[in-house]
PDB file of N, CA and C in Angstrom:
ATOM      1  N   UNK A   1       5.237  19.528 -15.523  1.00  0.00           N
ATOM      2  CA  UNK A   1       4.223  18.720 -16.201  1.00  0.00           C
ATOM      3  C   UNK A   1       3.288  18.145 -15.137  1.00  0.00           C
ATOM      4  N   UNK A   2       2.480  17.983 -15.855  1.00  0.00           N
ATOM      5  CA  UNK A   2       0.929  17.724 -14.034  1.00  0.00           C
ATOM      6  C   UNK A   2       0.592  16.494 -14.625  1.00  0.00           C
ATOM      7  N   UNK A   3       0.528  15.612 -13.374  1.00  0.00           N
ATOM      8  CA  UNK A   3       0.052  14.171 -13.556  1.00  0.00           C
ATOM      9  C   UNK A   3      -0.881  13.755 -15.159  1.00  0.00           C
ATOM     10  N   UNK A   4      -2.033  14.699 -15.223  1.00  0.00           N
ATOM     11  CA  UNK A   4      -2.438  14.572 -15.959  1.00  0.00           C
ATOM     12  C   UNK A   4      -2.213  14.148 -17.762  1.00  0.00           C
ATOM     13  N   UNK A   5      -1.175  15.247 -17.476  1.00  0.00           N
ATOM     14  CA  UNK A   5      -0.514  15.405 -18.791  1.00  0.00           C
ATOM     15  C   UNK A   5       0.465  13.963 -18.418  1.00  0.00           C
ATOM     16  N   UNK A   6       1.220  13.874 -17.716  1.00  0.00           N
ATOM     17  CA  UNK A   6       2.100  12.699 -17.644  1.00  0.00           C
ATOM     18  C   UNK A   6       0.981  11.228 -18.069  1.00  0.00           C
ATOM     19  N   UNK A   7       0.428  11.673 -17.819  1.00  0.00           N
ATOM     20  CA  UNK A   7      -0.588   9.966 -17.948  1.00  0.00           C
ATOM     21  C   UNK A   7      -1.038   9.877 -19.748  1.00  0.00           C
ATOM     22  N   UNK A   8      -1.113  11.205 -19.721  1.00  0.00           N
ATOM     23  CA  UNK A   8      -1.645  11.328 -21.770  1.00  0.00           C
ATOM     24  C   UNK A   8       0.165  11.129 -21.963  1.00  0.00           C
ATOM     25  N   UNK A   9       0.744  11.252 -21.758  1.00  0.00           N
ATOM     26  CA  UNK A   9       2.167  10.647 -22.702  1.00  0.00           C
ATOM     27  C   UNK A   9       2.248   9.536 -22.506  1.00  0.00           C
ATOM     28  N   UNK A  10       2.085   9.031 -21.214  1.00  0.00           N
ATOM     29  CA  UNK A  10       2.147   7.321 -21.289  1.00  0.00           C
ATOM     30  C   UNK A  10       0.850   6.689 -22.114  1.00  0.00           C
ATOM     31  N   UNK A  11       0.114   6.910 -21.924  1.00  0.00           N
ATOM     32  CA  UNK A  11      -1.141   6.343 -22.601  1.00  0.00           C
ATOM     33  C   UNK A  11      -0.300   6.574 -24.279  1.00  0.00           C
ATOM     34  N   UNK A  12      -0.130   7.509 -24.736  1.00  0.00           N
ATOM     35  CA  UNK A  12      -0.323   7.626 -26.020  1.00  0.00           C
ATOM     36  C   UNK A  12       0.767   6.393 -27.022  1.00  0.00           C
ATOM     37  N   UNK A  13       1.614   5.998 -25.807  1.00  0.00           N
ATOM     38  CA  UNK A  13       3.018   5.366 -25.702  1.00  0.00           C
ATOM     39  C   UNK A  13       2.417   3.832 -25.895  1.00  0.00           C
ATOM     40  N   UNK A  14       1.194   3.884 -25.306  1.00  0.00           N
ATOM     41  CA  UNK A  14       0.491   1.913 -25.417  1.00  0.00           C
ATOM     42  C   UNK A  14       0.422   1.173 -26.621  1.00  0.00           C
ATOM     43  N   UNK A  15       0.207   0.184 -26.477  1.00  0.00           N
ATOM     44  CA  UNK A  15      -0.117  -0.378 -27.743  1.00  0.00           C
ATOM     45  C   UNK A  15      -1.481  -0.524 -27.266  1.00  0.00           C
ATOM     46  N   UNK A  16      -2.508  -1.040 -28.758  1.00  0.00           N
ATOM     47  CA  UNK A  16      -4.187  -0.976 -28.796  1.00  0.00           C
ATOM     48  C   UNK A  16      -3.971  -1.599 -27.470  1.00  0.00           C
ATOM     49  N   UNK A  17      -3.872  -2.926 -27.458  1.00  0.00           N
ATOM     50  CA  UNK A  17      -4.062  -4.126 -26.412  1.00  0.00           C
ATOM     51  C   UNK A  17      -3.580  -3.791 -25.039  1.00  0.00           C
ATOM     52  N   UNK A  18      -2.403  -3.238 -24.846  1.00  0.00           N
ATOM     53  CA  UNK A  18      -1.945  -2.524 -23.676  1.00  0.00           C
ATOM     54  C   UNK A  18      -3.197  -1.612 -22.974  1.00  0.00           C
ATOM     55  N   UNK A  19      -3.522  -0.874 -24.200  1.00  0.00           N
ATOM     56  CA  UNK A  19      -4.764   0.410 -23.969  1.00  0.00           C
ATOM     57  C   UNK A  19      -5.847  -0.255 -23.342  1.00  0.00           C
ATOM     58  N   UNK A  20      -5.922  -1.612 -24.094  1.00  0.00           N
ATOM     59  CA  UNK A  20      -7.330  -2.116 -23.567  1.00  0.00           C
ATOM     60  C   UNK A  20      -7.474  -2.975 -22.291  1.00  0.00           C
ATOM     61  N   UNK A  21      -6.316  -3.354 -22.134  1.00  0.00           N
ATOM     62  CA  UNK A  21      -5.981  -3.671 -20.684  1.00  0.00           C
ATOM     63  C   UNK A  21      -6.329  -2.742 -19.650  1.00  0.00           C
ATOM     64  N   UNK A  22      -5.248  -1.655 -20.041  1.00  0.00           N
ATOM     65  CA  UNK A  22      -5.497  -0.825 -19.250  1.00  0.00           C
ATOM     66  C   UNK A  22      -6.956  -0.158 -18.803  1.00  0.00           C
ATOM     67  N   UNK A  23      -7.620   0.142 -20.220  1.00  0.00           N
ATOM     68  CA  UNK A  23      -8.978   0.895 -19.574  1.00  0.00           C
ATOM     69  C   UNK A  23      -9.955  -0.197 -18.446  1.00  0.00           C
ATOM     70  N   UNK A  24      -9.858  -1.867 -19.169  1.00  0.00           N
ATOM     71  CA  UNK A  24     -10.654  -2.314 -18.683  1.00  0.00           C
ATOM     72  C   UNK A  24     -10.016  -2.722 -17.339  1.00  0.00           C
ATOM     73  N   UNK A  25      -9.066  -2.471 -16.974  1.00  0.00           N
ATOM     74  CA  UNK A  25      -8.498  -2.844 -15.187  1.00  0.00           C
ATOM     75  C   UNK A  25      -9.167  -1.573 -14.516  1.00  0.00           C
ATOM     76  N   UNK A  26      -9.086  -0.022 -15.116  1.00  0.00           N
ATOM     77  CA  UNK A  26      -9.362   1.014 -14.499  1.00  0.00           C
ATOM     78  C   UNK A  26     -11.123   1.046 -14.262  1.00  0.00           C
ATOM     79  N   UNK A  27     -11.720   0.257 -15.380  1.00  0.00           N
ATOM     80  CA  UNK A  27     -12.923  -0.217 -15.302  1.00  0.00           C
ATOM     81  C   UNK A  27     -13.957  -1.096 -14.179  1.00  0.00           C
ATOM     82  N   UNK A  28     -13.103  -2.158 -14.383  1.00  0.00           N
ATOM     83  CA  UNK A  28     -13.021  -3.170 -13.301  1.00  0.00           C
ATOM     84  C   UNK A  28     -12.878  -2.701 -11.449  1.00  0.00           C
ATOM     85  N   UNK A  29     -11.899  -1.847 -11.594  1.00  0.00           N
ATOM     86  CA  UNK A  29     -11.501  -0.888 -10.296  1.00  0.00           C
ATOM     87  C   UNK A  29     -12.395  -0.167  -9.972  1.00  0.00           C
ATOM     88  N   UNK A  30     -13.315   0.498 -10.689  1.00  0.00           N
ATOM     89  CA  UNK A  30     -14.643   1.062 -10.408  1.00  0.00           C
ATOM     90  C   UNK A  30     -15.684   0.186  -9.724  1.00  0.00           C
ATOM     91  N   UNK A  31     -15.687  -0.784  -9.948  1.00  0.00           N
ATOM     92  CA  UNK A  31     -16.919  -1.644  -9.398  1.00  0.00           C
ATOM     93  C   UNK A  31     -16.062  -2.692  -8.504  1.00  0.00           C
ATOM     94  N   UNK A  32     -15.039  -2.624  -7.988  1.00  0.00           N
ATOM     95  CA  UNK A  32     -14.606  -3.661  -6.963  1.00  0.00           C
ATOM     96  C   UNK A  32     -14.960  -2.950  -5.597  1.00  0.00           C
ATOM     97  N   UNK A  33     -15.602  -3.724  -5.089  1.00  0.00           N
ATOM     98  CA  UNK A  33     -16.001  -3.591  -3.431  1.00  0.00           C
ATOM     99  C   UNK A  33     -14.944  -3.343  -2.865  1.00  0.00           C
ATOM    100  N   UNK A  34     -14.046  -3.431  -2.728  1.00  0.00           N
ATOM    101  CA  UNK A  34     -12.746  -3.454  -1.655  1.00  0.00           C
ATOM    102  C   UNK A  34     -12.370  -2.107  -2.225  1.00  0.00           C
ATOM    103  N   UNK A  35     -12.119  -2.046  -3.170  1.00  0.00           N
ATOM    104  CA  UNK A  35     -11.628  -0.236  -3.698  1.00  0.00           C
ATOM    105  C   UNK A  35     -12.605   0.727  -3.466  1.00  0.00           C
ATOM    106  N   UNK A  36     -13.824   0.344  -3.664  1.00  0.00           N
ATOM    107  CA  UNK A  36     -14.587   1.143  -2.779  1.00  0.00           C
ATOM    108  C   UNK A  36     -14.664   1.166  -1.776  1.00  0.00           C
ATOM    109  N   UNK A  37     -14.498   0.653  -0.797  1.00  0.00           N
ATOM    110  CA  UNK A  37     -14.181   0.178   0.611  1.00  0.00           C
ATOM    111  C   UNK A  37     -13.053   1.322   1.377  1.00  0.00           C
ATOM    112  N   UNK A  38     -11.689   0.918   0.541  1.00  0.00           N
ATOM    113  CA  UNK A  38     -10.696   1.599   0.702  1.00  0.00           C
ATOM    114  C   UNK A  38     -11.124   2.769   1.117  1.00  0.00           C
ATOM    115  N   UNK A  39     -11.575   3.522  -0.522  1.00  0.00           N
ATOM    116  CA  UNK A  39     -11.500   4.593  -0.516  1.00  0.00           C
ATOM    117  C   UNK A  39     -12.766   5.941   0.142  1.00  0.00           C
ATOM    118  N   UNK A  40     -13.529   4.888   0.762  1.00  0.00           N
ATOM    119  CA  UNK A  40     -14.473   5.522   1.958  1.00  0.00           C
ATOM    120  C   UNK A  40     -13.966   5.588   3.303  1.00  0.00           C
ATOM    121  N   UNK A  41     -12.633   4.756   3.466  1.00  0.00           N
ATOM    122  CA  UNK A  41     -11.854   3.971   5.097  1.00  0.00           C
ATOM    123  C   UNK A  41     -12.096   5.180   5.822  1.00  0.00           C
ATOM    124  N   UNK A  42     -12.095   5.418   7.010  1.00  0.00           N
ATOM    125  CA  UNK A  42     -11.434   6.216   7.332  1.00  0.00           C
ATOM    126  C   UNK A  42      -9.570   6.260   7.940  1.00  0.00           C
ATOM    127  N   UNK A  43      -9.727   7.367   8.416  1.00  0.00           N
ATOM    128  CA  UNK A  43      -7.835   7.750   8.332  1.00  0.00           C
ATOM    129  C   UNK A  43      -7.947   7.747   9.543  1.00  0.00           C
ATOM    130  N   UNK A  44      -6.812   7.261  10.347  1.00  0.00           N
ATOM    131  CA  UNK A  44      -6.407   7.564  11.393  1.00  0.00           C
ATOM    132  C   UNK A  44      -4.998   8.896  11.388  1.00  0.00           C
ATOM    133  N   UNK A  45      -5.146   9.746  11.399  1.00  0.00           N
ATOM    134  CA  UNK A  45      -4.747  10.956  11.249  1.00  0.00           C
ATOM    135  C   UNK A  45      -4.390  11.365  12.209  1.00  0.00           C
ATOM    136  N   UNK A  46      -4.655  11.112  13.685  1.00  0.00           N
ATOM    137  CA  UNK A  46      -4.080  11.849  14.936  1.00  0.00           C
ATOM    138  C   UNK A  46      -2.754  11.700  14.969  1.00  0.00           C
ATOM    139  N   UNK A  47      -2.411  12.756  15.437  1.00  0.00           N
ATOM    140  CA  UNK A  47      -0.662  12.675  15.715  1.00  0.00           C
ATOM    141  C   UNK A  47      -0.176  11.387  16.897  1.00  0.00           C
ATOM    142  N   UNK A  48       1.043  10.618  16.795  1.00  0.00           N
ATOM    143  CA  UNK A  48       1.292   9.957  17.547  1.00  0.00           C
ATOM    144  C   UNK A  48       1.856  10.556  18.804  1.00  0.00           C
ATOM    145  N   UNK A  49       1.471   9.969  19.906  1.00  0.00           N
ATOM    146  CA  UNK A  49       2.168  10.258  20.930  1.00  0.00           C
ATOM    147  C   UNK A  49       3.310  10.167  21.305  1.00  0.00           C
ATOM    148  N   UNK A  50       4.649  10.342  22.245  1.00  0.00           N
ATOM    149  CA  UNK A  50       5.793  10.327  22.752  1.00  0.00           C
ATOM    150  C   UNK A  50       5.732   8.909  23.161  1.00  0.00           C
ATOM    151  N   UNK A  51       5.320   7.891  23.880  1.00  0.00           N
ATOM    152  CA  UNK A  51       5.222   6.712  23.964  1.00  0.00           C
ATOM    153  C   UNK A  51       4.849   6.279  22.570  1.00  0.00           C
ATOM    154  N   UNK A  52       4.004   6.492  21.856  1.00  0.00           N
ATOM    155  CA  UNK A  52       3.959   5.546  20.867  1.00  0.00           C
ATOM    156  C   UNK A  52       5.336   5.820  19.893  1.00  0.00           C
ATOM    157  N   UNK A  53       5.968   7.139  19.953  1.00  0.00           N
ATOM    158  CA  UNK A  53       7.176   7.265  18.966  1.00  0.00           C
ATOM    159  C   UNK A  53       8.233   6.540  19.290  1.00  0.00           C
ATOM    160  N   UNK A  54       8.607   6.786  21.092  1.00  0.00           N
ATOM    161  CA  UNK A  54       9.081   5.830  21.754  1.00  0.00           C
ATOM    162  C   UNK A  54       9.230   4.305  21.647  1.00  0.00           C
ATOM    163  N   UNK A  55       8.227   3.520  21.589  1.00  0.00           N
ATOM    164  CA  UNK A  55       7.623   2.390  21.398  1.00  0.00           C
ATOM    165  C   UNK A  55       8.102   1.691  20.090  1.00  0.00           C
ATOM    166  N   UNK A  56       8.207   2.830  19.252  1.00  0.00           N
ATOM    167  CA  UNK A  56       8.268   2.718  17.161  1.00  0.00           C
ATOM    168  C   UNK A  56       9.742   2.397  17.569  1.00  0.00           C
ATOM    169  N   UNK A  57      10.146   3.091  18.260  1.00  0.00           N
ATOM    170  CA  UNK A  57      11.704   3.643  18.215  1.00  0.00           C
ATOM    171  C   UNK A  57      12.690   2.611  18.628  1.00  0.00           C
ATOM    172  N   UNK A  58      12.197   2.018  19.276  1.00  0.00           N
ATOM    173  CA  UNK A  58      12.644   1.049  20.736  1.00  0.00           C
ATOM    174  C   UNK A  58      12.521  -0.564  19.276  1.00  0.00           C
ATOM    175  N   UNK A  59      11.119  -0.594  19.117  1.00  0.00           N
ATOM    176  CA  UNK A  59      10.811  -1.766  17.890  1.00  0.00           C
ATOM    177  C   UNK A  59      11.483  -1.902  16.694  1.00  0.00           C
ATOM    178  N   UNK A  60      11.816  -0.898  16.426  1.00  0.00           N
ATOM    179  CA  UNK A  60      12.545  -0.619  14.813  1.00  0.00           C
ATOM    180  C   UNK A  60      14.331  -0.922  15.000  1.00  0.00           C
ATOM    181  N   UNK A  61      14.977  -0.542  16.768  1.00  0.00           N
ATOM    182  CA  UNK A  61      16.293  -0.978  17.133  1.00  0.00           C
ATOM    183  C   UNK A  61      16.375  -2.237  16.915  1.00  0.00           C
ATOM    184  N   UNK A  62      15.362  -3.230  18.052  1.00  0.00           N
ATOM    185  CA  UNK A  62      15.839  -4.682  18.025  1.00  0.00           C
ATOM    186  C   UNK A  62      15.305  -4.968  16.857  1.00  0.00           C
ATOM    187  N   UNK A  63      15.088  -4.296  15.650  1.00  0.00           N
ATOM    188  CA  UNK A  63      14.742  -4.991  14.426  1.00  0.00           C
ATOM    189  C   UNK A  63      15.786  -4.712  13.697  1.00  0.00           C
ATOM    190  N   UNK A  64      16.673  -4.061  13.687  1.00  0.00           N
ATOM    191  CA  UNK A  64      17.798  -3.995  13.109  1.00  0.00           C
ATOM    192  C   UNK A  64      19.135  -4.739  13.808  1.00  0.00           C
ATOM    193  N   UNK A  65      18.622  -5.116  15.113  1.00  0.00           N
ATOM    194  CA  UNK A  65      19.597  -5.613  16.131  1.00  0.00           C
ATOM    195  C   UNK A  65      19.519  -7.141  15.562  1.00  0.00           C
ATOM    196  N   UNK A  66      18.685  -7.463  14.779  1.00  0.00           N
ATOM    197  CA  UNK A  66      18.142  -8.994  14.614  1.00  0.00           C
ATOM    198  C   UNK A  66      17.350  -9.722  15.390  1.00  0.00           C
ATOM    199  N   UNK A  67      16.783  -8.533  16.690  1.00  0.00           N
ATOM    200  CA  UNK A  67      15.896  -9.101  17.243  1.00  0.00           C
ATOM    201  C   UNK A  67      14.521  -9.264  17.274  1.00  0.00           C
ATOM    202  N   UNK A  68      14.548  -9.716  16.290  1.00  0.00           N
ATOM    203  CA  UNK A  68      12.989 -10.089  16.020  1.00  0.00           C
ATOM    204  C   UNK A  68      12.580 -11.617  14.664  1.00  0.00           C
ATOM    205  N   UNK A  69      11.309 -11.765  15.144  1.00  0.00           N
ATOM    206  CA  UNK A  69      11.339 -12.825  14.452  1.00  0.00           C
ATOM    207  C   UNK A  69      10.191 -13.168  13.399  1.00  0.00           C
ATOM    208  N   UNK A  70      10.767 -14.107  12.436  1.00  0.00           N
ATOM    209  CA  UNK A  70       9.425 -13.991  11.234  1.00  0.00           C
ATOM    210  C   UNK A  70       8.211 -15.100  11.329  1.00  0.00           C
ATOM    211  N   UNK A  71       7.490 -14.687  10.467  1.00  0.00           N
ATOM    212  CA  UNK A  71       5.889 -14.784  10.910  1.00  0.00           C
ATOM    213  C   UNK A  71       5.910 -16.543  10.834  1.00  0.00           C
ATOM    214  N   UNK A  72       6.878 -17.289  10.304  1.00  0.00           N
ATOM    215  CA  UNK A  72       6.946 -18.962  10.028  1.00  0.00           C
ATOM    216  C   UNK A  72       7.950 -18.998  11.157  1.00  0.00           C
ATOM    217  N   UNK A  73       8.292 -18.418  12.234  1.00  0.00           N
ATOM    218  CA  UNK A  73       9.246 -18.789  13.565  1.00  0.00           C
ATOM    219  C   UNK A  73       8.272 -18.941  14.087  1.00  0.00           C
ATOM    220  N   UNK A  74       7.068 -17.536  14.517  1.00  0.00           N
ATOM    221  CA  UNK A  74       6.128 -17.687  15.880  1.00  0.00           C
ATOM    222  C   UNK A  74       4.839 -18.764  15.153  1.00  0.00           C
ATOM    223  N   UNK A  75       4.697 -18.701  14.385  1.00  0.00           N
ATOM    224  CA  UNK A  75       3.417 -20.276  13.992  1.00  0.00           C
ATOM    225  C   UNK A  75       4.227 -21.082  14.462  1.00  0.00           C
ATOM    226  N   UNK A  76       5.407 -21.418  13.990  1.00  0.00           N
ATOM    227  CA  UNK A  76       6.436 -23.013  14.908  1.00  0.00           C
ATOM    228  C   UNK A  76       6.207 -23.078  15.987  1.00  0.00           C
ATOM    229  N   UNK A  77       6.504 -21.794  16.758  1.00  0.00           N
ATOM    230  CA  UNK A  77       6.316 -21.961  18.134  1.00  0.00           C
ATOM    231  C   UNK A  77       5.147 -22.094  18.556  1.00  0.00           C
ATOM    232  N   UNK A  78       3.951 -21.472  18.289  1.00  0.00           N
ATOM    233  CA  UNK A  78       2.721 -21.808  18.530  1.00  0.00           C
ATOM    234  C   UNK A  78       1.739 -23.092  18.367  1.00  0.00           C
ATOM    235  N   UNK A  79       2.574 -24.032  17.133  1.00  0.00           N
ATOM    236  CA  UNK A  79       1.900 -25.335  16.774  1.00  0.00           C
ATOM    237  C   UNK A  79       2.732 -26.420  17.636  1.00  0.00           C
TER     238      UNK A  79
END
């Protein structure tokens, strides 16, 4: 089944008011600056390097090690 079709079974599944939610958010999403924004971004797409996988690799340990800290520790420390 292709997205498409998946979206006509859910749709058909709404109630009026659900429906009208829905069109007018998908509406709304058309004319928001930031979604247009988004969806012009560009991608950073280059492959990562051996240091930067390294780097990921090394960051993601002491983050499971418990070494690291949350974003209301380093403001404490900084104020």
């Amino acid at each position: 089944m292709t997205a498409k079709e998946r979206l006509r079974n859910l749709v058909e599944e709404l109630s009026e008011q659900e429906a009208a939610d829905a069109l007018a958010l998908f509406q709304k999403q058309g004319d928001d600056p930031m979604v247009h924004a988004l969806d012009n971004a560009l991608v950073d797409d280059d492959p990562s390097s051996e240091e930067e996988d390294a780097s990921a690799q090394e960051a993601f340990e002491e983050y499971n090690r418990g070494e690291s800290f949350s974003a209301d520790e380093i403001k404490r420390e900084l104020t």
